[in-house]
PDB file of N, CA and C in Angstrom:
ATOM      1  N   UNK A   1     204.731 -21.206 103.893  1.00  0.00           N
ATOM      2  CA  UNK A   1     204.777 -20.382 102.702  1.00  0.00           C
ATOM      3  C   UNK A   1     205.957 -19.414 102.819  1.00  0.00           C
ATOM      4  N   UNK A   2     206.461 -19.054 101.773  1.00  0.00           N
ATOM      5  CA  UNK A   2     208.066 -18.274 102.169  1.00  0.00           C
ATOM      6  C   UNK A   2     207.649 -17.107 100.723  1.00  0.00           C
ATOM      7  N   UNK A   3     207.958 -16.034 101.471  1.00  0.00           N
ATOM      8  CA  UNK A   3     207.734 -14.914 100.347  1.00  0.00           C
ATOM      9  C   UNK A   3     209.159 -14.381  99.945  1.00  0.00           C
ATOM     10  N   UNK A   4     209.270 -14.544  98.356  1.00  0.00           N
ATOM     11  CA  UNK A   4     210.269 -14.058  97.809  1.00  0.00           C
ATOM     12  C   UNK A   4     210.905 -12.225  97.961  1.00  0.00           C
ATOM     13  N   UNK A   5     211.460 -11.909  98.192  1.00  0.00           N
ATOM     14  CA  UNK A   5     212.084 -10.247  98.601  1.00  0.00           C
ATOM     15  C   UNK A   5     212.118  -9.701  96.676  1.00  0.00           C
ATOM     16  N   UNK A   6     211.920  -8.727  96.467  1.00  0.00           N
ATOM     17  CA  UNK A   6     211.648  -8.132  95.388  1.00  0.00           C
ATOM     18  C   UNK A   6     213.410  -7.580  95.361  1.00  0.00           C
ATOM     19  N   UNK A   7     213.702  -7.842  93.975  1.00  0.00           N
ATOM     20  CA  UNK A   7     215.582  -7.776  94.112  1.00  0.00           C
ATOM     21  C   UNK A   7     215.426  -6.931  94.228  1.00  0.00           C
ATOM     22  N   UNK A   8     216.774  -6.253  94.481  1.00  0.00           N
ATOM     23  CA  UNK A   8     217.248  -5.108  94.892  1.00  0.00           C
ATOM     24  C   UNK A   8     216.967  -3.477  93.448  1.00  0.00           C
ATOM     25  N   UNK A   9     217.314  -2.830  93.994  1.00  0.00           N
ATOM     26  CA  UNK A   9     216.978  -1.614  92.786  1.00  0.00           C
ATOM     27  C   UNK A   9     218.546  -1.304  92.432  1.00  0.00           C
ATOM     28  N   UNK A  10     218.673  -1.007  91.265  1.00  0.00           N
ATOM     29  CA  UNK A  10     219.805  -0.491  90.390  1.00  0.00           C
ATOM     30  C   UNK A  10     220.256   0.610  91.406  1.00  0.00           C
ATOM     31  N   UNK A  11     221.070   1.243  91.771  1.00  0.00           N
ATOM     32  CA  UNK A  11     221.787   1.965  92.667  1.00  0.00           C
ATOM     33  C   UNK A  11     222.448   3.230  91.432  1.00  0.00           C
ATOM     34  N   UNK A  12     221.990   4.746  91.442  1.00  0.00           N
ATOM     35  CA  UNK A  12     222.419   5.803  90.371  1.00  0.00           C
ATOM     36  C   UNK A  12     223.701   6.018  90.690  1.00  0.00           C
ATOM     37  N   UNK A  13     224.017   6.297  89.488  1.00  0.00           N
ATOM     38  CA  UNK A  13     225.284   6.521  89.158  1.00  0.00           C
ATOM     39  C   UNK A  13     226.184   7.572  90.082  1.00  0.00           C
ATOM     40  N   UNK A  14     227.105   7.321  90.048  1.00  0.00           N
ATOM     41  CA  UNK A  14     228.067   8.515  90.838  1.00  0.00           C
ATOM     42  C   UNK A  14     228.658   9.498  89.688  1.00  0.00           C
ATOM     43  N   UNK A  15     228.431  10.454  89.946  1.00  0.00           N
ATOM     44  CA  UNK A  15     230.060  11.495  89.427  1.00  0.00           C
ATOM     45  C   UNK A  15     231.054  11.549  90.858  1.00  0.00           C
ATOM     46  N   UNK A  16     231.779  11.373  90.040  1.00  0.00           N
ATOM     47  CA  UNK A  16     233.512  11.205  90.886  1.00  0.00           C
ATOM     48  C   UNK A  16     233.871  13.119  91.101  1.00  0.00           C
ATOM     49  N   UNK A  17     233.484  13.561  90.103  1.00  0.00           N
ATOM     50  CA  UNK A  17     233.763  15.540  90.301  1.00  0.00           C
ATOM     51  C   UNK A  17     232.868  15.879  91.389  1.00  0.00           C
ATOM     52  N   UNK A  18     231.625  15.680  91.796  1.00  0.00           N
ATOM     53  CA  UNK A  18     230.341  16.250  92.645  1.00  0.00           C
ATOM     54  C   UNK A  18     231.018  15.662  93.939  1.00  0.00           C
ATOM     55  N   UNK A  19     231.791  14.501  94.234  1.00  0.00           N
ATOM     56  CA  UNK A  19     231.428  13.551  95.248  1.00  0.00           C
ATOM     57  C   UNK A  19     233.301  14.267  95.630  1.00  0.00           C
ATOM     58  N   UNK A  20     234.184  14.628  94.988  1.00  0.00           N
ATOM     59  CA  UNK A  20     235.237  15.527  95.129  1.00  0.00           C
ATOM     60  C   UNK A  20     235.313  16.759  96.195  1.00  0.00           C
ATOM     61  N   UNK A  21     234.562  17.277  95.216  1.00  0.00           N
ATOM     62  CA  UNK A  21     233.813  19.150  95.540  1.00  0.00           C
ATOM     63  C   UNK A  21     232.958  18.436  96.930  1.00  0.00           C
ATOM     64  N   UNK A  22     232.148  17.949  97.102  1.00  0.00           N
ATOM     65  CA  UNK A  22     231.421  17.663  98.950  1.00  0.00           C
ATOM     66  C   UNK A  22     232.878  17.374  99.823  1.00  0.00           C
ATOM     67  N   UNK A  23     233.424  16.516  99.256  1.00  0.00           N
ATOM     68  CA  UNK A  23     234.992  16.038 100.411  1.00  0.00           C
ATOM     69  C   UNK A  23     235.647  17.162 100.729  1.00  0.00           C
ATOM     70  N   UNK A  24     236.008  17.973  99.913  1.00  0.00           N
ATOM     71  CA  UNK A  24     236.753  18.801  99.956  1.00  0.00           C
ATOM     72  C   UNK A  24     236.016  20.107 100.837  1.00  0.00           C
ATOM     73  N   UNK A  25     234.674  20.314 100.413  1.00  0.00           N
ATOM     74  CA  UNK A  25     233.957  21.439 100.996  1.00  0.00           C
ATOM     75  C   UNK A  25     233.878  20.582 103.577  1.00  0.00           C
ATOM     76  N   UNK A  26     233.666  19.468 102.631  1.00  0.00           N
ATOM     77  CA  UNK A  26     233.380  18.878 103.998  1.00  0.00           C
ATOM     78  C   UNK A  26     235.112  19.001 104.970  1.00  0.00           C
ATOM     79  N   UNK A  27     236.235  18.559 104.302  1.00  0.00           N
ATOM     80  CA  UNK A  27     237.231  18.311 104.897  1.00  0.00           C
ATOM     81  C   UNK A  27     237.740  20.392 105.757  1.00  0.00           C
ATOM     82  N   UNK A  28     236.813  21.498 104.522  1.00  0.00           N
ATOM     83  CA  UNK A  28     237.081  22.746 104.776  1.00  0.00           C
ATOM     84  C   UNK A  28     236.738  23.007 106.321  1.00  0.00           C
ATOM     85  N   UNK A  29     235.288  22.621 106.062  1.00  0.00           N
ATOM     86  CA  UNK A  29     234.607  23.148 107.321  1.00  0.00           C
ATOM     87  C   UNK A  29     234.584  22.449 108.371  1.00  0.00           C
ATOM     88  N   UNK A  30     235.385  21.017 108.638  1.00  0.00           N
ATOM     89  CA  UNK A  30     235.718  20.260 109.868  1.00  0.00           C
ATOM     90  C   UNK A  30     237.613  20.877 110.088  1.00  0.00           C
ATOM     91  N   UNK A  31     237.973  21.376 109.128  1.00  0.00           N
ATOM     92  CA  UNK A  31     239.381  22.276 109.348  1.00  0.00           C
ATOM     93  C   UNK A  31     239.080  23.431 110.104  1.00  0.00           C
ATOM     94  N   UNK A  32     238.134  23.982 109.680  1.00  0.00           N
ATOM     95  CA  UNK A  32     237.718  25.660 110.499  1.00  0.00           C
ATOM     96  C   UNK A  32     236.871  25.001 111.718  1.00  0.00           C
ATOM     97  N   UNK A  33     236.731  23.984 111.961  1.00  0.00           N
ATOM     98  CA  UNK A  33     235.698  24.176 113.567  1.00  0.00           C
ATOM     99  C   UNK A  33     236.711  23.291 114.169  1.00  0.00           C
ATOM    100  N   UNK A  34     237.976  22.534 113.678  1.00  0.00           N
ATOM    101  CA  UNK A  34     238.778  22.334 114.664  1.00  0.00           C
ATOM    102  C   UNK A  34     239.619  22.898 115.370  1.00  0.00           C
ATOM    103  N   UNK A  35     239.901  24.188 114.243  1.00  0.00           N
ATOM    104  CA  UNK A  35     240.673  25.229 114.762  1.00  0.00           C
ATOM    105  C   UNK A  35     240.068  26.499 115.431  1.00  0.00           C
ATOM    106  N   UNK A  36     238.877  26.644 115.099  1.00  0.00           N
ATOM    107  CA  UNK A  36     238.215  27.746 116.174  1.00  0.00           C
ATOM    108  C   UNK A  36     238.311  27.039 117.630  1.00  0.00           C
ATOM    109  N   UNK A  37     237.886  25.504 117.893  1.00  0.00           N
ATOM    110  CA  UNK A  37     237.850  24.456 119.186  1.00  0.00           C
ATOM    111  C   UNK A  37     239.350  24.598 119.429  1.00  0.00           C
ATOM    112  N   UNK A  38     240.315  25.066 118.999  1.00  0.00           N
ATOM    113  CA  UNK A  38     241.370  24.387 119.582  1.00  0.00           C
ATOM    114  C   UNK A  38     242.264  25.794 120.030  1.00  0.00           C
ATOM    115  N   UNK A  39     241.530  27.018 119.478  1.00  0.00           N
ATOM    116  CA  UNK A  39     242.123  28.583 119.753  1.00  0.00           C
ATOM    117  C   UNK A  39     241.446  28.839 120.953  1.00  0.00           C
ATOM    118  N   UNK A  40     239.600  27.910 121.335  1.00  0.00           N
ATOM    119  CA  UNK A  40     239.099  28.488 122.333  1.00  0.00           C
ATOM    120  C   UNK A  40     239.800  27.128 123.334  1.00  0.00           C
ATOM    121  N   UNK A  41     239.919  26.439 122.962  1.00  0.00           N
ATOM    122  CA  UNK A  41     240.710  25.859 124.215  1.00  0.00           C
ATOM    123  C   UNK A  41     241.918  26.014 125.030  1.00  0.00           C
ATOM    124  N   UNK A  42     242.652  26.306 124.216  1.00  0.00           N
ATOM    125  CA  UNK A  42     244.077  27.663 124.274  1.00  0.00           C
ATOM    126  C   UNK A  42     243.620  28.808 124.944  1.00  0.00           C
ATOM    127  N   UNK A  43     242.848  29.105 125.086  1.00  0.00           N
ATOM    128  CA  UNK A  43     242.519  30.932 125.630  1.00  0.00           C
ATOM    129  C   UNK A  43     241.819  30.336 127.020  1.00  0.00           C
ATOM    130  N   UNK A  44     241.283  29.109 126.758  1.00  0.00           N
ATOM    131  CA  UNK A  44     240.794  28.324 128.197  1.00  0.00           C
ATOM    132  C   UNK A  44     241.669  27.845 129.033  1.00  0.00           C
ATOM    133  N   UNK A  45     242.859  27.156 128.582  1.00  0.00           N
ATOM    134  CA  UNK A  45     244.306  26.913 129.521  1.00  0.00           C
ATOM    135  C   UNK A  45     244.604  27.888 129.823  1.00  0.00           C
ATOM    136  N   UNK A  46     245.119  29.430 129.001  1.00  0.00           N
ATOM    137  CA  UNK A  46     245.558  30.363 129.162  1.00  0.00           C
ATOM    138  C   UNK A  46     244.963  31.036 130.792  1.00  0.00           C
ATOM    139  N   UNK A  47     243.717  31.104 130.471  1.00  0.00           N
ATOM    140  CA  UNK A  47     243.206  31.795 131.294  1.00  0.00           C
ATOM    141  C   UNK A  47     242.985  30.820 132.820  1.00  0.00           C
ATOM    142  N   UNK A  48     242.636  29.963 132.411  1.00  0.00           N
ATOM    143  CA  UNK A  48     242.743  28.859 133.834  1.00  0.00           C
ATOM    144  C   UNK A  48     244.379  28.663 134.846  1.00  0.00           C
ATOM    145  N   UNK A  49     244.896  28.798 133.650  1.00  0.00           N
ATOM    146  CA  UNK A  49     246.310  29.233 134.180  1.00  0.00           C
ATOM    147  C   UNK A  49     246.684  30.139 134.976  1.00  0.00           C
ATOM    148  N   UNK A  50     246.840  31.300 134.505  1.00  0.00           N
ATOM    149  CA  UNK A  50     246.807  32.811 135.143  1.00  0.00           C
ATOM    150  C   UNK A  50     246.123  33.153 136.280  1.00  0.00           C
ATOM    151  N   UNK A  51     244.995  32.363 136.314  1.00  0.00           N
ATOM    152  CA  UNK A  51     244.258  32.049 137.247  1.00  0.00           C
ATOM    153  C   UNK A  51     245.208  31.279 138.848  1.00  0.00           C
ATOM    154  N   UNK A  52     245.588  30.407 138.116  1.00  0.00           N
ATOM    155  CA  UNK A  52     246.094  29.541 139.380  1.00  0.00           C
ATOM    156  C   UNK A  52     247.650  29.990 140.086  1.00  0.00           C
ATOM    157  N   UNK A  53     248.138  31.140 138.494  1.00  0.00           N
ATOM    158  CA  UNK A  53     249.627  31.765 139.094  1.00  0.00           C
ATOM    159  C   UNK A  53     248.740  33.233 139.850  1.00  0.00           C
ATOM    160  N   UNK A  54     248.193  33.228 139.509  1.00  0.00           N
ATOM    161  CA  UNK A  54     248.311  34.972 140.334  1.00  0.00           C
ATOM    162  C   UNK A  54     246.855  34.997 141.162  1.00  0.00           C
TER     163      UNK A  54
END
């Protein structure tokens, strides 16, 4: 006996403006935590450094 799969469901609509505004909010806040990661990694050479000259 083979059971048929119930088709698939209609998939809602997109707005192209909503799905914009998330990229953009998303692309913000992976800009600000790469650059806070990359000022504390800088102050981490810095200091590992100074370390090894003096």
């Amino acid at each position: 006996m083979h059971l048929r799969p119930a088709p698939p469901r209609r998939l809602p609509a997109q707005d192209p403006g909503r799905l914009d505004d998330a990229e953009r909010s998303a692309r913000t806040v992976t800009y600000g935590v790469g650059l806070i990661a990359g000022a504390v990694a800088l102050v981490l050479i810095c200091l590992l450094c100074s370390r090894l000259v003096f």
